[in-house]
N, C-alpha and C. Protein backbone atom coordinates (compact mmCIF):
# COMPACT_ATOMS: atom_id res chain seq x y z
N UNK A 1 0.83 -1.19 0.00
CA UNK A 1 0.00 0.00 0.00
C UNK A 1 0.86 1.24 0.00
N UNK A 2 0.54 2.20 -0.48
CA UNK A 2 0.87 3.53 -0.28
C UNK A 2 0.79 4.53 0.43
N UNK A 3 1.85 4.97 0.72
CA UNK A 3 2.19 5.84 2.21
C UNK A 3 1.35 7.24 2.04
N UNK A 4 0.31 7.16 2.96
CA UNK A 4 -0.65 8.33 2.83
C UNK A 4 0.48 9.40 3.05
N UNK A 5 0.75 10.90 2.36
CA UNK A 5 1.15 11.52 3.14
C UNK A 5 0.98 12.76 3.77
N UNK A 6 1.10 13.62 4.84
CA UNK A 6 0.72 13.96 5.70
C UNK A 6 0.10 15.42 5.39
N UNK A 7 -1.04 15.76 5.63
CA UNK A 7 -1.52 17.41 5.00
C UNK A 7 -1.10 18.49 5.16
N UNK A 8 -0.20 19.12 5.27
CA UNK A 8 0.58 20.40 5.44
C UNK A 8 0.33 21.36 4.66
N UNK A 9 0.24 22.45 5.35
CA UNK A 9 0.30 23.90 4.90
C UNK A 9 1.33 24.26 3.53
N UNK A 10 2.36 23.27 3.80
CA UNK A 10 3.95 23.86 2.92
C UNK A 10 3.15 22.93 1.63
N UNK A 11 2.76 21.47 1.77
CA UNK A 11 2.47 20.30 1.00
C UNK A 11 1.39 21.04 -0.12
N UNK A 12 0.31 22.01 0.14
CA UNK A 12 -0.98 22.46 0.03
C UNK A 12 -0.43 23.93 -0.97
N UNK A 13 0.71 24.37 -0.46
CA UNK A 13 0.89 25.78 -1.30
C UNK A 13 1.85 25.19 -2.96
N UNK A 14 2.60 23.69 -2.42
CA UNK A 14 3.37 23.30 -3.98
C UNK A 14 2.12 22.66 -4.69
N UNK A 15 1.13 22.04 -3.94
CA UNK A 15 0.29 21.28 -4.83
C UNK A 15 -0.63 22.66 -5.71
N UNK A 16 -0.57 23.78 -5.10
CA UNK A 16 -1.77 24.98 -5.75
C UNK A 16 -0.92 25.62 -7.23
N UNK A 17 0.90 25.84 -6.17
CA UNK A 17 1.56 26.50 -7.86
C UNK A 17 1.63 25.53 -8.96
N UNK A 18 1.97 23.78 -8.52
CA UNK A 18 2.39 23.06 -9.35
C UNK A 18 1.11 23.17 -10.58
N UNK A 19 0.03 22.96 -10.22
CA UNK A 19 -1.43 23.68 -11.05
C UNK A 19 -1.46 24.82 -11.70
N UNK A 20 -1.32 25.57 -10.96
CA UNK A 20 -1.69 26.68 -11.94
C UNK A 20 -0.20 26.65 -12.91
N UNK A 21 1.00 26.55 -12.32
CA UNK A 21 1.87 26.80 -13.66
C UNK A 21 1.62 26.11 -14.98
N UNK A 22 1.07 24.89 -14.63
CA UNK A 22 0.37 23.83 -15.76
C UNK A 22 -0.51 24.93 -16.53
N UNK A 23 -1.56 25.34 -15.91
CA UNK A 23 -2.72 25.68 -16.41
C UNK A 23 -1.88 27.00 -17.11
N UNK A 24 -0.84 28.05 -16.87
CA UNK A 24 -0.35 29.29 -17.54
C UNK A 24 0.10 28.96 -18.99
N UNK A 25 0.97 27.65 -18.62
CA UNK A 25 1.90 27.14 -19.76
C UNK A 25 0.69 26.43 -21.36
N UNK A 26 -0.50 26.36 -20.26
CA UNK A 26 -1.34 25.63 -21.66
C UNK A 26 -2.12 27.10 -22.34
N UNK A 27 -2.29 28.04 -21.79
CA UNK A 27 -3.16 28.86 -22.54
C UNK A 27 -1.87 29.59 -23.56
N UNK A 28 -0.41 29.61 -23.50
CA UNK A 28 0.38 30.18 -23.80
C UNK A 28 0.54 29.36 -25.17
N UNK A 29 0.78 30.00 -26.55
CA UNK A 29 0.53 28.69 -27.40
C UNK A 29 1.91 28.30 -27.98
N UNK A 30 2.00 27.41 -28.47
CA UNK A 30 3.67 27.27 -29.21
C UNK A 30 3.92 28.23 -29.95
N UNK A 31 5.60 28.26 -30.17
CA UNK A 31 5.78 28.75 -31.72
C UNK A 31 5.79 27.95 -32.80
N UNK A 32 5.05 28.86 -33.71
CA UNK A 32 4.55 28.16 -35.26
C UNK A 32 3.59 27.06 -35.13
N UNK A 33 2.57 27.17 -34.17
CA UNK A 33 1.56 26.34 -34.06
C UNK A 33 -0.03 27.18 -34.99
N UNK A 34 -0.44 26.39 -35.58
CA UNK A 34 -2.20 27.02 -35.95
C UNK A 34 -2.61 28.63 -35.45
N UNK A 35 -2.49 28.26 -33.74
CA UNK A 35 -3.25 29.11 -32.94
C UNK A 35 -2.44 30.45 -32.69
N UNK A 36 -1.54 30.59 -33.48
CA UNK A 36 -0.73 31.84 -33.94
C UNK A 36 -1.17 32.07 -34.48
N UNK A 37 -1.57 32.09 -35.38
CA UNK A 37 -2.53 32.95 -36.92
C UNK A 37 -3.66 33.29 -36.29
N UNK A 38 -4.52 32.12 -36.00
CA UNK A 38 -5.88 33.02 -35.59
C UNK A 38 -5.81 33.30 -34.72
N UNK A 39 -5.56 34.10 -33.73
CA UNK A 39 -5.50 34.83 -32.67
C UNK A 39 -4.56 35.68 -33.00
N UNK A 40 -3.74 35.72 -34.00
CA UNK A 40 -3.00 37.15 -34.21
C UNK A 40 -3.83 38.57 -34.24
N UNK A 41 -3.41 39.71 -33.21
CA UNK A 41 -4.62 40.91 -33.36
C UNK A 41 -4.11 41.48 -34.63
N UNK A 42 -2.92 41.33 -34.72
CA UNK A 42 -2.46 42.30 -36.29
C UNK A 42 -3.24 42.39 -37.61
N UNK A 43 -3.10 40.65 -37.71
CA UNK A 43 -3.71 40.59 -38.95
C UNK A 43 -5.25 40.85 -38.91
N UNK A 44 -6.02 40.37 -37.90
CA UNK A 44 -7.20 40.34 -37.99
C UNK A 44 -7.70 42.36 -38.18
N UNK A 45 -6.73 43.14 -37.75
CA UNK A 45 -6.69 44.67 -38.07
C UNK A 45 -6.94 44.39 -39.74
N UNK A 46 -5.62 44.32 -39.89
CA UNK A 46 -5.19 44.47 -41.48
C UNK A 46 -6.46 43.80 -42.03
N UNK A 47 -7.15 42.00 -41.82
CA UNK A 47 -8.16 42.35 -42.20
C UNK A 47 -9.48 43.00 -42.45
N UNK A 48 -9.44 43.55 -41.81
CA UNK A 48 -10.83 44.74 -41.16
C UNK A 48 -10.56 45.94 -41.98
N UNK A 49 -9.12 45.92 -41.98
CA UNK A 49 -8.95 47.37 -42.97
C UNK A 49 -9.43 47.35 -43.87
N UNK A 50 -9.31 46.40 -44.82
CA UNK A 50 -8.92 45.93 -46.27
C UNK A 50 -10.56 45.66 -46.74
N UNK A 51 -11.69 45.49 -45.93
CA UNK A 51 -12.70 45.41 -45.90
C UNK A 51 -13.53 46.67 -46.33
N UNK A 52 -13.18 47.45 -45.81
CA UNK A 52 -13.77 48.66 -45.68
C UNK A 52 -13.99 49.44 -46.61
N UNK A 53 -12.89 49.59 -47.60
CA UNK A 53 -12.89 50.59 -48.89
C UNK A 53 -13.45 49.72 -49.89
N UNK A 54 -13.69 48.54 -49.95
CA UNK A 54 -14.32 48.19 -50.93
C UNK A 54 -15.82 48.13 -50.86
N UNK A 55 -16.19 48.33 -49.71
CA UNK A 55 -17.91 48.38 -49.10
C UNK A 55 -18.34 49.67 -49.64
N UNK A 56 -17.05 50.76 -49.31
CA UNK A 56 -17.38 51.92 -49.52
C UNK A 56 -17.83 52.01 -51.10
N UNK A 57 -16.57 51.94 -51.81
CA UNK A 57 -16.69 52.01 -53.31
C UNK A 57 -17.81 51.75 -54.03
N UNK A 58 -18.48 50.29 -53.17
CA UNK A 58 -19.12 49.51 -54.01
C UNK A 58 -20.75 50.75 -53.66
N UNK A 59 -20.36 50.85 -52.75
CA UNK A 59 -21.79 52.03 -52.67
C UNK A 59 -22.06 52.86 -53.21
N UNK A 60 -20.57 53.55 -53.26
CA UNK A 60 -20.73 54.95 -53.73
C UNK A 60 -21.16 54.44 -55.83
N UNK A 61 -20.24 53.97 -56.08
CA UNK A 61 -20.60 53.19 -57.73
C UNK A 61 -22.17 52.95 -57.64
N UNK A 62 -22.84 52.70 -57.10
CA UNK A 62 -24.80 52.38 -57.04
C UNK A 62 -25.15 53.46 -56.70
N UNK A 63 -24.69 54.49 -56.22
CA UNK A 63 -25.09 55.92 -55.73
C UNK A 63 -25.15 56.60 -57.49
N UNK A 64 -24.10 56.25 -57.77
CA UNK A 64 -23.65 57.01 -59.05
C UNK A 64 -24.54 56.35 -60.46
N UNK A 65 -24.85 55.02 -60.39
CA UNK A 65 -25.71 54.14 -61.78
C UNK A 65 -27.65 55.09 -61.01
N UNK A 66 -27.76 55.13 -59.55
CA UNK A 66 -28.96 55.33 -59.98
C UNK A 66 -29.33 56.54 -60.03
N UNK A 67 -28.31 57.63 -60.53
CA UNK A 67 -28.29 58.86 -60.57
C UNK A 67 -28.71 58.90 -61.72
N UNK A 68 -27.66 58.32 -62.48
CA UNK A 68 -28.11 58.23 -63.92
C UNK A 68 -29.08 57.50 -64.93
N UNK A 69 -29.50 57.08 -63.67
CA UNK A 69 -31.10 56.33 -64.13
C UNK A 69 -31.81 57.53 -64.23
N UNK A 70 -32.08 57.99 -62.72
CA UNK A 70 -33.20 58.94 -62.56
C UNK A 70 -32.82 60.00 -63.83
N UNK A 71 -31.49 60.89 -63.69
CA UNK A 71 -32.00 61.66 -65.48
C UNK A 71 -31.83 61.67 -66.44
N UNK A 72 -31.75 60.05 -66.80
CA UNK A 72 -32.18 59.40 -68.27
C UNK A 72 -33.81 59.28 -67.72
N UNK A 73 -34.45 59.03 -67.22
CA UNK A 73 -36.19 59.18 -67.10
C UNK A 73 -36.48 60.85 -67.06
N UNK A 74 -36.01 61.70 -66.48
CA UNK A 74 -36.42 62.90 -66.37
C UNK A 74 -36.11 63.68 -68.19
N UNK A 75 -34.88 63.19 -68.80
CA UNK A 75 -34.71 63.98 -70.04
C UNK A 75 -35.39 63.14 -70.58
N UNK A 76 -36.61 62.29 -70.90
CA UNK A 76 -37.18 61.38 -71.75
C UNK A 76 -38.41 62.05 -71.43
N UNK A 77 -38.94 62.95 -70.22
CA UNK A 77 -40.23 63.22 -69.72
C UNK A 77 -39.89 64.81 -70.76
N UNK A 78 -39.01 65.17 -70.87
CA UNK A 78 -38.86 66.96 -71.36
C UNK A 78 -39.05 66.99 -72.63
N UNK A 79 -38.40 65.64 -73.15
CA UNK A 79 -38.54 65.70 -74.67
C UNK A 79 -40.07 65.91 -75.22
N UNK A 80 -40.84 65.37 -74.79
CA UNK A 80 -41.84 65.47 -75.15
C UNK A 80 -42.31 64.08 -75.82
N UNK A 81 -42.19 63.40 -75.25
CA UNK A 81 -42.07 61.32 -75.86
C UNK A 81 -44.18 61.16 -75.09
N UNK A 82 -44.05 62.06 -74.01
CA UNK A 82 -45.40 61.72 -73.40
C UNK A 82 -46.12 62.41 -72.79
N UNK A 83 -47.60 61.96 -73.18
CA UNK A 83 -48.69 63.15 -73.77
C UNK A 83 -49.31 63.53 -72.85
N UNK A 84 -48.83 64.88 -72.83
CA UNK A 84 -49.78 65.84 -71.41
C UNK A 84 -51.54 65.54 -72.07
N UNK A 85 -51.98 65.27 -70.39
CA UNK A 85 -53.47 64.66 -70.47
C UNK A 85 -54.25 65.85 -69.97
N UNK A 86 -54.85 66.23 -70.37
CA UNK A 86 -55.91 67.62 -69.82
C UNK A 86 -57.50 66.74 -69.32
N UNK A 87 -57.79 67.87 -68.17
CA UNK A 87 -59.23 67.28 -67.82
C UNK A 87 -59.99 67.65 -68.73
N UNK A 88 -60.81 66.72 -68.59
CA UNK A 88 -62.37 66.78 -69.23
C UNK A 88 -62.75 67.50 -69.03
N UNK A 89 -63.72 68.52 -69.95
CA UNK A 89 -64.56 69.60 -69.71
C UNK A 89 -66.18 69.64 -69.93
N UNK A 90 -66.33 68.09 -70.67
CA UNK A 90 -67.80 67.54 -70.26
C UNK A 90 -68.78 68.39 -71.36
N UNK A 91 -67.83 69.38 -72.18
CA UNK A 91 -68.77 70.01 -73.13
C UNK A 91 -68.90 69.13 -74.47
N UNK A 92 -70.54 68.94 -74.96
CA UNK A 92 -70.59 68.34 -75.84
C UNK A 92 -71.51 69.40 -76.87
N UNK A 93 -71.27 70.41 -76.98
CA UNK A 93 -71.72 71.02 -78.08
C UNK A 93 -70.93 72.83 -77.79
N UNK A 94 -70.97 72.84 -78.79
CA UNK A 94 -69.59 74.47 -78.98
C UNK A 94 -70.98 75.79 -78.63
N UNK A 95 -70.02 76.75 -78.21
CA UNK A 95 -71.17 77.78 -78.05
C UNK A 95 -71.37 78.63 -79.32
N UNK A 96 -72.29 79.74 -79.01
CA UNK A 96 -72.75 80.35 -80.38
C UNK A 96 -71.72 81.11 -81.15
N UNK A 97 -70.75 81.52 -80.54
CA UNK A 97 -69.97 82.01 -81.06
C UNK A 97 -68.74 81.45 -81.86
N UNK A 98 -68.32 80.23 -81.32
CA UNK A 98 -67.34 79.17 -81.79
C UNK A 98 -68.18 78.08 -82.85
N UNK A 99 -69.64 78.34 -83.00
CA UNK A 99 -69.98 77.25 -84.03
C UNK A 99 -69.63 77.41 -85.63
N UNK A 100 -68.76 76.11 -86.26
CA UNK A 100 -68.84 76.35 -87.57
C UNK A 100 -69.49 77.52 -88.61
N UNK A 101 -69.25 78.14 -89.18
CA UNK A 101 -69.73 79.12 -89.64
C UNK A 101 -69.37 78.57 -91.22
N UNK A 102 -69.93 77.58 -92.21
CA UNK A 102 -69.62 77.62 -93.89
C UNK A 102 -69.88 78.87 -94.85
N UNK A 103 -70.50 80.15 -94.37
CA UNK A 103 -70.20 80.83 -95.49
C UNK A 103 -68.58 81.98 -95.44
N UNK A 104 -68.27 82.01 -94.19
CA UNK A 104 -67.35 82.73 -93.72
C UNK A 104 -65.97 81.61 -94.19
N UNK A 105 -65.96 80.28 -94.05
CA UNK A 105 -65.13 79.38 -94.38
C UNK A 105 -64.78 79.45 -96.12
N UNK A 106 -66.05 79.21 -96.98
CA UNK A 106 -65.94 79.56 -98.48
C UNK A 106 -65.63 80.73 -98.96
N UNK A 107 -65.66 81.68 -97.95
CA UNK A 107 -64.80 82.72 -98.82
C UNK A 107 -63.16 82.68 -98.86
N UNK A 108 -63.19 82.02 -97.68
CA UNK A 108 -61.53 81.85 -97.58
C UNK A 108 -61.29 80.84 -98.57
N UNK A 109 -61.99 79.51 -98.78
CA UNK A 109 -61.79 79.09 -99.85
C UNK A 109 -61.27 79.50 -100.79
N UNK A 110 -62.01 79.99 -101.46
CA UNK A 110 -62.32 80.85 -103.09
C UNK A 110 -61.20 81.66 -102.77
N UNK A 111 -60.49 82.31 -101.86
CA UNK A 111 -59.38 83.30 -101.94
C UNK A 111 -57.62 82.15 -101.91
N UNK A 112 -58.43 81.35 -101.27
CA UNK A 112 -56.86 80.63 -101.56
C UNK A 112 -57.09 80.28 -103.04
N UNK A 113 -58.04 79.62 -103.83
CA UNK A 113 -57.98 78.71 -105.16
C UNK A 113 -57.82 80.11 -106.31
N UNK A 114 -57.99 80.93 -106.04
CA UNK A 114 -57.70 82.57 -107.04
C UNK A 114 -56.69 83.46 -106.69
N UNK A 115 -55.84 83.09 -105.60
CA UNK A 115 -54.62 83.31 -105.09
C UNK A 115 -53.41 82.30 -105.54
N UNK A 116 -53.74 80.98 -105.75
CA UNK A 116 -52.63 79.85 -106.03
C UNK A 116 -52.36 79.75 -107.29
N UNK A 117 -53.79 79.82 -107.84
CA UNK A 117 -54.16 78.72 -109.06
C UNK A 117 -54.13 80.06 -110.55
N UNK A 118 -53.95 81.43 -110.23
CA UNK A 118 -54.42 82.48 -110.77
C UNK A 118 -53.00 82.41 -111.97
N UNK A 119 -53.68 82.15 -113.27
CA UNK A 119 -52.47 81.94 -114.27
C UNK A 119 -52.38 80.84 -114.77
N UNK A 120 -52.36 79.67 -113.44
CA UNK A 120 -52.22 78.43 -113.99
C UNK A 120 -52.41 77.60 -114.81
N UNK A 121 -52.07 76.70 -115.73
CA UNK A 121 -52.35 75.59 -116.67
C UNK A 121 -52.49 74.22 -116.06
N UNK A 122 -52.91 73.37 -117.10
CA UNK A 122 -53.05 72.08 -116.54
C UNK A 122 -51.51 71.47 -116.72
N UNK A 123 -50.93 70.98 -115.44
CA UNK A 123 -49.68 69.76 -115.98
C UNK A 123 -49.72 68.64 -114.99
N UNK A 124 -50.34 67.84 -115.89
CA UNK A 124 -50.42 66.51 -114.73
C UNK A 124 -49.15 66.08 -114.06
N UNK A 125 -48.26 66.32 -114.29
CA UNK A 125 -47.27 66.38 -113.48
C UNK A 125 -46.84 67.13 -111.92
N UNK A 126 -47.36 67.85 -111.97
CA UNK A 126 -47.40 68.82 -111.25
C UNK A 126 -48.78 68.53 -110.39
N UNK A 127 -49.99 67.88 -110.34
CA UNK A 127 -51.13 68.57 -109.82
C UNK A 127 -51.13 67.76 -108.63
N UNK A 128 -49.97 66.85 -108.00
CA UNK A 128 -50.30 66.14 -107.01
C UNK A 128 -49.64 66.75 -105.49
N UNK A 129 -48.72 67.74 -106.23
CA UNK A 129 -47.90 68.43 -105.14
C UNK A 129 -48.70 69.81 -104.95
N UNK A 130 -49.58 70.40 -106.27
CA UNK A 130 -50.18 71.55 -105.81
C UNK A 130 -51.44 71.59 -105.35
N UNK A 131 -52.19 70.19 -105.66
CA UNK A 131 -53.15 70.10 -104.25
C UNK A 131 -53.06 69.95 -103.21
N UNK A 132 -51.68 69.26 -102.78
CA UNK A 132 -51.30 68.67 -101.47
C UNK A 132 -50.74 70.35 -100.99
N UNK A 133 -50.30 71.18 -101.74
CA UNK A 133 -50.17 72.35 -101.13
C UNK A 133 -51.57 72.98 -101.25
N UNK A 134 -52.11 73.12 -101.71
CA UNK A 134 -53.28 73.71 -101.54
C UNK A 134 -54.44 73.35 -100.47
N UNK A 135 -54.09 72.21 -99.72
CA UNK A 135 -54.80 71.24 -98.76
C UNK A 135 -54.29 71.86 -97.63
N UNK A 136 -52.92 72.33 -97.43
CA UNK A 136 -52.24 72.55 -96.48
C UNK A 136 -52.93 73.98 -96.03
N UNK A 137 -52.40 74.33 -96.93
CA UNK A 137 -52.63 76.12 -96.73
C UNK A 137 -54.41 76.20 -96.15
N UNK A 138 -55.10 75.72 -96.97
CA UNK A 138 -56.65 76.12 -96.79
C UNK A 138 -56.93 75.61 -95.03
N UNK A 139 -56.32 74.20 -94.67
CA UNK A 139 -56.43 73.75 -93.75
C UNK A 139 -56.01 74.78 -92.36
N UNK A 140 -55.12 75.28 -92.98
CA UNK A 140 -53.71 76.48 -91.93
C UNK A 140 -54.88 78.08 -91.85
N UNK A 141 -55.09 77.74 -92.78
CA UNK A 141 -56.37 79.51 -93.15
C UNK A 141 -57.69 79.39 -92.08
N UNK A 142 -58.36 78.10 -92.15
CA UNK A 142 -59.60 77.94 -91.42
C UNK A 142 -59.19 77.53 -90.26
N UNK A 143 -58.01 76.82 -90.16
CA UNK A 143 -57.59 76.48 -88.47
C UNK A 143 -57.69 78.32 -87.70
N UNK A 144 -57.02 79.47 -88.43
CA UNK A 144 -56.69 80.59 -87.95
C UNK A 144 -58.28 81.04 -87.64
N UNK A 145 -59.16 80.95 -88.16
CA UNK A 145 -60.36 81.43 -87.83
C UNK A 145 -60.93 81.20 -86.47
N UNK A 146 -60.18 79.92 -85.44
CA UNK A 146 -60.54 79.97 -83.96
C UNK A 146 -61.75 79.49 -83.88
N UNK A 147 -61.87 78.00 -84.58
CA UNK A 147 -63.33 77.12 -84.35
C UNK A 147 -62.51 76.32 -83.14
N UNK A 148 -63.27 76.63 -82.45
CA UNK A 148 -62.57 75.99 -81.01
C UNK A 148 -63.11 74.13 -81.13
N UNK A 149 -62.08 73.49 -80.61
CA UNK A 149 -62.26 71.98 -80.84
C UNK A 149 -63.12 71.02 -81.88
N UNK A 150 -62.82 71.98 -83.10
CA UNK A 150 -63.02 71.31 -84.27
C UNK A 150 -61.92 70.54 -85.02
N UNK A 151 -62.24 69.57 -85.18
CA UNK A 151 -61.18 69.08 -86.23
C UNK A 151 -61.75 68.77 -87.75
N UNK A 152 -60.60 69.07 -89.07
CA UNK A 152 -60.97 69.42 -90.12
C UNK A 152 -60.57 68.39 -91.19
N UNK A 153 -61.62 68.36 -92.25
CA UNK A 153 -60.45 67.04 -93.64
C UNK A 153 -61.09 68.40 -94.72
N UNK A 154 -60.14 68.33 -95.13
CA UNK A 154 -59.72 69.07 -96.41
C UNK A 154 -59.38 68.60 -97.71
N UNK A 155 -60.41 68.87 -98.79
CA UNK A 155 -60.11 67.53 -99.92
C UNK A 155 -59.55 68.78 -100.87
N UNK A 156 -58.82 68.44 -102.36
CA UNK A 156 -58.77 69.37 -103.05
C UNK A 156 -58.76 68.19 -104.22
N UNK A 157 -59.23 68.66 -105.49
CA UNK A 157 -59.47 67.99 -106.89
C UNK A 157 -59.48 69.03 -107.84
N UNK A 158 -57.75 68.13 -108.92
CA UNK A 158 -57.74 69.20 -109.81
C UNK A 158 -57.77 68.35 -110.97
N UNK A 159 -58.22 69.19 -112.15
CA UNK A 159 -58.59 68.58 -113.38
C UNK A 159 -58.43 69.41 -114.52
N UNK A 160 -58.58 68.85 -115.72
CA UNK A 160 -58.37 69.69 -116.98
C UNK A 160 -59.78 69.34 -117.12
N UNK A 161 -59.74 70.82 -117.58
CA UNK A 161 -61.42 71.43 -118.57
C UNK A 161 -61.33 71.51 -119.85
N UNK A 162 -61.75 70.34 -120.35
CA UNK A 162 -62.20 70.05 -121.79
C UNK A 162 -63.50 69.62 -122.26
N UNK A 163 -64.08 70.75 -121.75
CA UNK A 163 -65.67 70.61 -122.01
C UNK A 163 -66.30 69.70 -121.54
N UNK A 164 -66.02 68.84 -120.66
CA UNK A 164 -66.75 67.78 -120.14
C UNK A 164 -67.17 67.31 -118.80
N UNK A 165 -68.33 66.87 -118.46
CA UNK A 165 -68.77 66.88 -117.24
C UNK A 165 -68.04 66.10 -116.19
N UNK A 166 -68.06 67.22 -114.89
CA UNK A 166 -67.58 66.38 -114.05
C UNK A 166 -68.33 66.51 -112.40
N UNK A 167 -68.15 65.67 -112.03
CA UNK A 167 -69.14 65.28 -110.71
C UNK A 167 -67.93 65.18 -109.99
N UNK A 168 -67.91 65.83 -108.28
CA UNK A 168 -67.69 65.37 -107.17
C UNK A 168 -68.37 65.01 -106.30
N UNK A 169 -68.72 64.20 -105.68
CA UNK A 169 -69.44 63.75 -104.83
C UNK A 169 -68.95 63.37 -103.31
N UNK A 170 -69.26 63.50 -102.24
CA UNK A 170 -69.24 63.00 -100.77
C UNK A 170 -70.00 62.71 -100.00
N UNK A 171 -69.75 61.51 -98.96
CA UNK A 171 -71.17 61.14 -98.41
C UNK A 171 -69.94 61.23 -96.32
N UNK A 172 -71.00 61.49 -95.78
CA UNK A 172 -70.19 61.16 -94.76
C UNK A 172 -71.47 61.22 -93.24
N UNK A 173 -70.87 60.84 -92.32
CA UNK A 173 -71.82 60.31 -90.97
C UNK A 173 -71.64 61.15 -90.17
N UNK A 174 -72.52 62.42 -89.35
CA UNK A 174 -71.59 62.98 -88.51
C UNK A 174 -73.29 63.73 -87.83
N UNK A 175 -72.87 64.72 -86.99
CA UNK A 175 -74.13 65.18 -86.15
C UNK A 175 -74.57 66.67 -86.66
N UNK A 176 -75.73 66.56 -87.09
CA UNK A 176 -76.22 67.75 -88.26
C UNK A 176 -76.21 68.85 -87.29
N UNK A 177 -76.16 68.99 -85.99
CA UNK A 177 -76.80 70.58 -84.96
C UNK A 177 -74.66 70.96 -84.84
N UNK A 178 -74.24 70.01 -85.17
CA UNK A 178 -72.40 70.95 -84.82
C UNK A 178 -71.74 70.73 -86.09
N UNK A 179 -72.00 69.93 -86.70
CA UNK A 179 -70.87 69.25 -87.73
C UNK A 179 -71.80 70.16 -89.37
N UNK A 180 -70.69 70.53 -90.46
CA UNK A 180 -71.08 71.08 -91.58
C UNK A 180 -69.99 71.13 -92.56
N UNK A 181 -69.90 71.86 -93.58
CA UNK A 181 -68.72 71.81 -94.48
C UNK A 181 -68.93 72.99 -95.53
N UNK A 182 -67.94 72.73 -95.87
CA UNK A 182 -67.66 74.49 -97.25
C UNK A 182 -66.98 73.84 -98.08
N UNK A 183 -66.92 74.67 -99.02
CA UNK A 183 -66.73 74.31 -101.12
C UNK A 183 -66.83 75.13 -101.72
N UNK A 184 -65.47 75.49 -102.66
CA UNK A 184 -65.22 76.23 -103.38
C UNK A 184 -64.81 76.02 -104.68
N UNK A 185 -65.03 76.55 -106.07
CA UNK A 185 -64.15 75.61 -106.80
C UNK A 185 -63.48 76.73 -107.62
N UNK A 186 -62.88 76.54 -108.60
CA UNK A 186 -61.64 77.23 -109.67
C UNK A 186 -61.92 76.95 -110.68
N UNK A 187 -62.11 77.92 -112.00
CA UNK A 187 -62.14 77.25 -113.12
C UNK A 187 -61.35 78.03 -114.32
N UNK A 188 -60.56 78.02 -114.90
CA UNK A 188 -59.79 78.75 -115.60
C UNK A 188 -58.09 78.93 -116.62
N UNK A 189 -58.30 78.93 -118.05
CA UNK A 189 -56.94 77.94 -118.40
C UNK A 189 -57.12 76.90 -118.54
N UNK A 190 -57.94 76.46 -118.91
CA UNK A 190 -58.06 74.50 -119.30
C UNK A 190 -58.17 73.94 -118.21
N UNK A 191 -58.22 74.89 -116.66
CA UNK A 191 -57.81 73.97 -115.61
C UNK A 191 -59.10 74.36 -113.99
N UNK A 192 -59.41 72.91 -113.99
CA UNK A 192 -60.46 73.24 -112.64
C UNK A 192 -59.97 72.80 -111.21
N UNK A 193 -60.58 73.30 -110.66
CA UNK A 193 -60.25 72.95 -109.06
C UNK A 193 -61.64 72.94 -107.97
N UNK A 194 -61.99 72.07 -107.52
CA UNK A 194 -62.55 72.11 -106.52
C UNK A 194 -62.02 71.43 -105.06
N UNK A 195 -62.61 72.36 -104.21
CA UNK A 195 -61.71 72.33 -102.68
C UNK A 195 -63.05 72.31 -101.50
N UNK A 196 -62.74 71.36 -100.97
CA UNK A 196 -64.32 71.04 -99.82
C UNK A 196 -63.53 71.33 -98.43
N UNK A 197 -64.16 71.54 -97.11
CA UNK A 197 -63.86 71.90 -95.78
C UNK A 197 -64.63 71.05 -95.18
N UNK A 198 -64.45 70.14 -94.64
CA UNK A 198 -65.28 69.19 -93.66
C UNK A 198 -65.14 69.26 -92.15
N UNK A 199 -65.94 70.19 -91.59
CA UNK A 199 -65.56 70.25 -89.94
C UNK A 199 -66.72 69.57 -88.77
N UNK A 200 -65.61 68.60 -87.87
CA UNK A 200 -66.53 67.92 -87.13
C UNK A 200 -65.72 67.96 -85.57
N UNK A 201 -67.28 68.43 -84.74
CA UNK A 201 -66.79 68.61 -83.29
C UNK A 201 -66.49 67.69 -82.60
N UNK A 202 -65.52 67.53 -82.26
CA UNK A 202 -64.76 67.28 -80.98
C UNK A 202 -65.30 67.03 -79.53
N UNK A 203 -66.18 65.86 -79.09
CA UNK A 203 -66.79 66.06 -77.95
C UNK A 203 -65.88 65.98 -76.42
């Protein structure tokens, strides 16, 4: 058997250091062991540094793309790409003063077709560009007269006069108390013209 031995004060203070020096020497780690690296405070700085400016960057770069989102949408709204919407005004018939007026319209007629056409000959070559100007202008003349929310078709027909009959005719669908039309025609030089005004309100 084994010699119990005896409990002492002196026995009690080597058994407490012999412990703890154990326990100092294990938290202390080797050299060039694992637990050098990760527990190094240095590096784990340096990594933290190295972190940082690229968080930044990467923000500020998305700060900067959705800048240039927003005024690529704002210079697409200026251009004019999309159509200012006005309220409704619920009027469905023009007042007395803004209603179509056809004899005030045919005189303007008759002054554009004896203003354009004054001299002229027939050249079929020619008569497809000077109705299409003559469509323009008459259209530009009765727009100036201030028929408020009318919109207009404007026909023009030109022809050579060689004694022989000719018919224009139009048929169209529209509301007899707002809607009407004007006609004028040209005749002179081998060469005729007739020019119609078709105006219909806008409800």
């Amino acid at each position: 058997m084994a010699k119990m031995q005896t409990l002492t004060v002196e026995n009690l203070a080597d058994h407490h250091s012999d412990h703890s020096g154990s326990k100092r020497s294990s938290l202390v780690p080797k050299e060039g062991s694992e637990g050098s690296h990760t527990i190094n405070p240095s590096k784990r700085r340096m990594s933290r540094f190295e972190g940082r400016p690229s968080v930044q960057y990467s923000r500020r770069m998305s700060m900067v793309s959705r800048s240039s989102v927003t005024g690529s949408s704002f210079g697409i709204k200026n251009i004019g790409l999309f159509p200012v919407k006005l309220q409704n005004t619920y009027k469905l018939q023009p007042d007395h003063s803004e209603v179509f007026k056809p004899e005030s319209v045919r005189v303007i007629i008759q002054e554009v077709l004896d203003e354009c056409l004054n001299g002229e000959k027939y050249k079929p070559l020619q008569c497809r560009s000077l109705s299409q100007m003559l469509t323009d202008l008459i259209k530009s003349r009765v727009k100036d007269m201030g028929f408020q929310r009318y919109k207009y078709i404007v026909t023009v027909t030109i022809g050579q006069d060689s004694n022989h009959g000719v018919r224009v005719v139009s048929r169209c669908l529209w509301n007899k108390d707002t809607d009407n039309y004007a006609e004028a025609s040209y005749n002179k030089n081998g060469l005729y013209a007739v020019a119609a005004v078709y105006a219909c309100y806008f409800e």
